[in-house]
Protein backbone atom coordinates (compact mmCIF):
# COMPACT_ATOMS: atom_id res chain seq x y z
CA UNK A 1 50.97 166.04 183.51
CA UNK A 2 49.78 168.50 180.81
CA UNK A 3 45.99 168.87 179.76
CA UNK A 4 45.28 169.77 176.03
CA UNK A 5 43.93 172.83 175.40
CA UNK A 6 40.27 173.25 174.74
CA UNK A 7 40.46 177.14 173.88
CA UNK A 8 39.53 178.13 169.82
CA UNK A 9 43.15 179.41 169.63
CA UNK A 10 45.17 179.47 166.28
CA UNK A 11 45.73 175.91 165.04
CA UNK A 12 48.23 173.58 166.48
CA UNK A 13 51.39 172.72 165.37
CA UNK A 14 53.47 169.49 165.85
CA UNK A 15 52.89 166.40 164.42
CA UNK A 16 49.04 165.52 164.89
CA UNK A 17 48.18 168.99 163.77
CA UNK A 18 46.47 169.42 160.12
CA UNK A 19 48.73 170.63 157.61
CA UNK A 20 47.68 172.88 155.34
CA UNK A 21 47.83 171.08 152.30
CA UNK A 22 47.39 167.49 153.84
CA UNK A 23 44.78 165.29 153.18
CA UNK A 24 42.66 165.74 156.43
CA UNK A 25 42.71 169.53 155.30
CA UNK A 26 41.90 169.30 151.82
CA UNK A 27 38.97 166.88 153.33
CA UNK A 28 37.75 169.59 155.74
CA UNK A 29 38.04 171.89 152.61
CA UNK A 30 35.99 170.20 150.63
CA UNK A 31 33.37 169.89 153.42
CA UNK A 32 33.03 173.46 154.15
CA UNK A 33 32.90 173.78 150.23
CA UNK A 34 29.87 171.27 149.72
CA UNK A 35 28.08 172.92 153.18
CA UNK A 36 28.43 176.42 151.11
CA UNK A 37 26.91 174.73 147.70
CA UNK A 38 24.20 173.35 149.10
CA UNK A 39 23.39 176.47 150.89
CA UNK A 40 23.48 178.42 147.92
CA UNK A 41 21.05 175.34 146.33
CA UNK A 42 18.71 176.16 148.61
CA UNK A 43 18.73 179.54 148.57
CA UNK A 44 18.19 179.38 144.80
CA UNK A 45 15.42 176.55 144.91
CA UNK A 46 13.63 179.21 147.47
CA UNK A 47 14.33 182.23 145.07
CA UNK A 48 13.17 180.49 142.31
CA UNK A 49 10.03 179.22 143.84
CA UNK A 50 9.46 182.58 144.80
CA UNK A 51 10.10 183.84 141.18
CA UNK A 52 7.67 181.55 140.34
CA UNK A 53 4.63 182.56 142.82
CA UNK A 54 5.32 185.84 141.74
CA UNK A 55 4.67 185.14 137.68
CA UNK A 56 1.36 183.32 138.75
CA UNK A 57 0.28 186.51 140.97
CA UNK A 58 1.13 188.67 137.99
CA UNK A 59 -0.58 186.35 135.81
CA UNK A 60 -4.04 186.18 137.75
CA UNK A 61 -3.90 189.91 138.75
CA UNK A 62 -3.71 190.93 135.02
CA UNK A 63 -6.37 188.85 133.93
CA UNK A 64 -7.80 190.20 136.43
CA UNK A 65 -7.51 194.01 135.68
CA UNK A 66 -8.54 193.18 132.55
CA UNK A 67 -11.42 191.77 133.50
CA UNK A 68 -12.19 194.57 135.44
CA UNK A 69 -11.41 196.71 132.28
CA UNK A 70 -13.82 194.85 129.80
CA UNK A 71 -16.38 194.53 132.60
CA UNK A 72 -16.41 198.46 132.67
CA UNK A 73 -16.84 198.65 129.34
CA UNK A 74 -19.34 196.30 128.61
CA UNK A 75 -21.71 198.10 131.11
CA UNK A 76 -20.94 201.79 129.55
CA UNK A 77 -21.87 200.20 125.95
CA UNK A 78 -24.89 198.55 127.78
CA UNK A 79 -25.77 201.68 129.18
CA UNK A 80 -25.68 203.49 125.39
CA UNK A 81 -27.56 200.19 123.98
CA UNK A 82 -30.24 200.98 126.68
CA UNK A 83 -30.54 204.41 125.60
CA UNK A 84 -31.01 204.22 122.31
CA UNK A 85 -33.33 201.39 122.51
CA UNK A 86 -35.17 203.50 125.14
CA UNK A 87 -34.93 207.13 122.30
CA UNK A 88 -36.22 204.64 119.89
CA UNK A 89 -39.03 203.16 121.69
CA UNK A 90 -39.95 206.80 122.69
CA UNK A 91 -40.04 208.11 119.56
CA UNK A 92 -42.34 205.06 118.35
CA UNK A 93 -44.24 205.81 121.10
CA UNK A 94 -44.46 209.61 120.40
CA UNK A 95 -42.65 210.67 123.70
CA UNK A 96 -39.03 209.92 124.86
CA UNK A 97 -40.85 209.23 128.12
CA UNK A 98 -42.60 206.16 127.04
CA UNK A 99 -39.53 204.79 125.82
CA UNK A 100 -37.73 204.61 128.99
CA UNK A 101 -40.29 203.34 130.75
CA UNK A 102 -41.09 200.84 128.75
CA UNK A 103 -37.29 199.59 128.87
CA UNK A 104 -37.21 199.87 132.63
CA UNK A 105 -40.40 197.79 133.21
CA UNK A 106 -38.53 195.30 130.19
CA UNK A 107 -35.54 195.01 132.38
CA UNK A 108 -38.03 194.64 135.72
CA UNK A 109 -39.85 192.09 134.61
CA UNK A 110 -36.49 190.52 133.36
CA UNK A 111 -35.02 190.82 137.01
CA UNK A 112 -38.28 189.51 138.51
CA UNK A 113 -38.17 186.30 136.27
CA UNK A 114 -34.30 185.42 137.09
CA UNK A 115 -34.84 186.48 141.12
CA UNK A 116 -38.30 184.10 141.00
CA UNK A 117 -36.49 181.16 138.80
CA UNK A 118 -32.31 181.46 140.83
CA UNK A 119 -31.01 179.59 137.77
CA UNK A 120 -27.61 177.78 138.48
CA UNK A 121 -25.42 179.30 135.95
CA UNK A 122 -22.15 177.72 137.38
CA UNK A 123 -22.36 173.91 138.33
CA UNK A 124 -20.18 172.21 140.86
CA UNK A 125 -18.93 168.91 139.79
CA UNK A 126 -20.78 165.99 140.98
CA UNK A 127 -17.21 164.15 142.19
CA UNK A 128 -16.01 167.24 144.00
CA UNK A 129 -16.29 166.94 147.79
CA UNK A 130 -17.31 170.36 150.14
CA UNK A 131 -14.63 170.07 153.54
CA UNK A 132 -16.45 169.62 156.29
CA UNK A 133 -16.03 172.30 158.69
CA UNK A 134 -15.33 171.35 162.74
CA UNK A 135 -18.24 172.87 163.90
CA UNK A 136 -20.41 171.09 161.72
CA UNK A 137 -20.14 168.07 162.38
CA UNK A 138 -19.29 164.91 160.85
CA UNK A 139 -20.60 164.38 157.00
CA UNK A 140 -23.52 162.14 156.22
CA UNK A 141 -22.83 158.45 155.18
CA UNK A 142 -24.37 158.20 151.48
CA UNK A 143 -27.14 156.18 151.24
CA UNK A 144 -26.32 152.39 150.90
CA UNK A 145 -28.07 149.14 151.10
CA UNK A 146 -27.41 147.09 153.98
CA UNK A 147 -24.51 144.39 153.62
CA UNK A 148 -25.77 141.00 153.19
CA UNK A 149 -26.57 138.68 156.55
CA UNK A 150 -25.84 135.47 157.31
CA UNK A 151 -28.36 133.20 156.23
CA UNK A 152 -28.39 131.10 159.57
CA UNK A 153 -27.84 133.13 162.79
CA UNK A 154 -25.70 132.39 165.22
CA UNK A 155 -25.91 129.88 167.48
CA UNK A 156 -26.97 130.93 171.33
CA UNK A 157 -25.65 128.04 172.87
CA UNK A 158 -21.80 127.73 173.11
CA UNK A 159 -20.48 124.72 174.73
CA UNK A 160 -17.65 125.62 176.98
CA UNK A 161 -15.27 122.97 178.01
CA UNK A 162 -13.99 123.59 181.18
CA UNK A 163 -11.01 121.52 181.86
């Protein structure tokens, strides 16, 4: 009595063995064919996904730069706007001297006033919720009335039948 073969050997031949342009072929075919297309779906679902977090990185990190661009700017033309308030004051004033002091104990005073009041120039929404973190413990219920109560309590006594 012969055993079949289990080795990975070149394919069989005789009459149970797939031909190559039968149907069980062209079925195994088509198989490997849909395995390779959906592999190549997912690879381009991944590749564009990536494309995609890319743009938005690009995106944020050139508004960004430009931000960082302006903000430099805006701070040198302060810095000139200072000064020549500072010349002009001084010259009022009948010394350079006075003028920069008086525009330093300005922007003191201005300082002083905004450290004293902490305004809240950016407001969180109201419906937004702050996570919890684990070592903090569990939130705080809000604060709500009590539910209503039965208007006649409970009874005490409870007959119990024992038969």
């Amino acid at each position: 009595m012969q055993t079949p073969s289990t080795s990975t050997g070149p394919p069989r031949s005789g009459p149970n063995a797939p031909r190559e342009g039968g149907p069980v072929h062209r079925v195994q075919q088509h198989a490997l064919d849909l395995v390779e297309d959906i592999k190549s779906w997912i690879d381009l679902k991944v590749q564009h996904k990536q494309l995609e977090l890319q743009a938005k990185v690009e995106s944020k990190l050139n508004v960004i730069i430009l931000g960082v661009i302006l903000l430099v700017l805006a701070l040198y033309i302060f810095g000139l706007v200072l000064t020549a308030i500072s010349l002009g004051l001084g010259a009022w004033l009948g010394h350079p001297a006075w003028g920069f002091a008086l525009t330093a104990g300005l922007l003191t005073l201005i300082a002083g006033v905004l450290a004293a009041l902490r305004p809240n120039f950016v407001q969180r929404d109201a419906s937004a919720q702050v996570p919890v973190m684990p070592h903090e413990g569990p939130p705080a219920l809000p604060d709500t009335p009590e539910p209503a109560r039965l208007s006649t309590p409970p009874s005490s006594t409870r007959s119990v039948s024992t038969s």
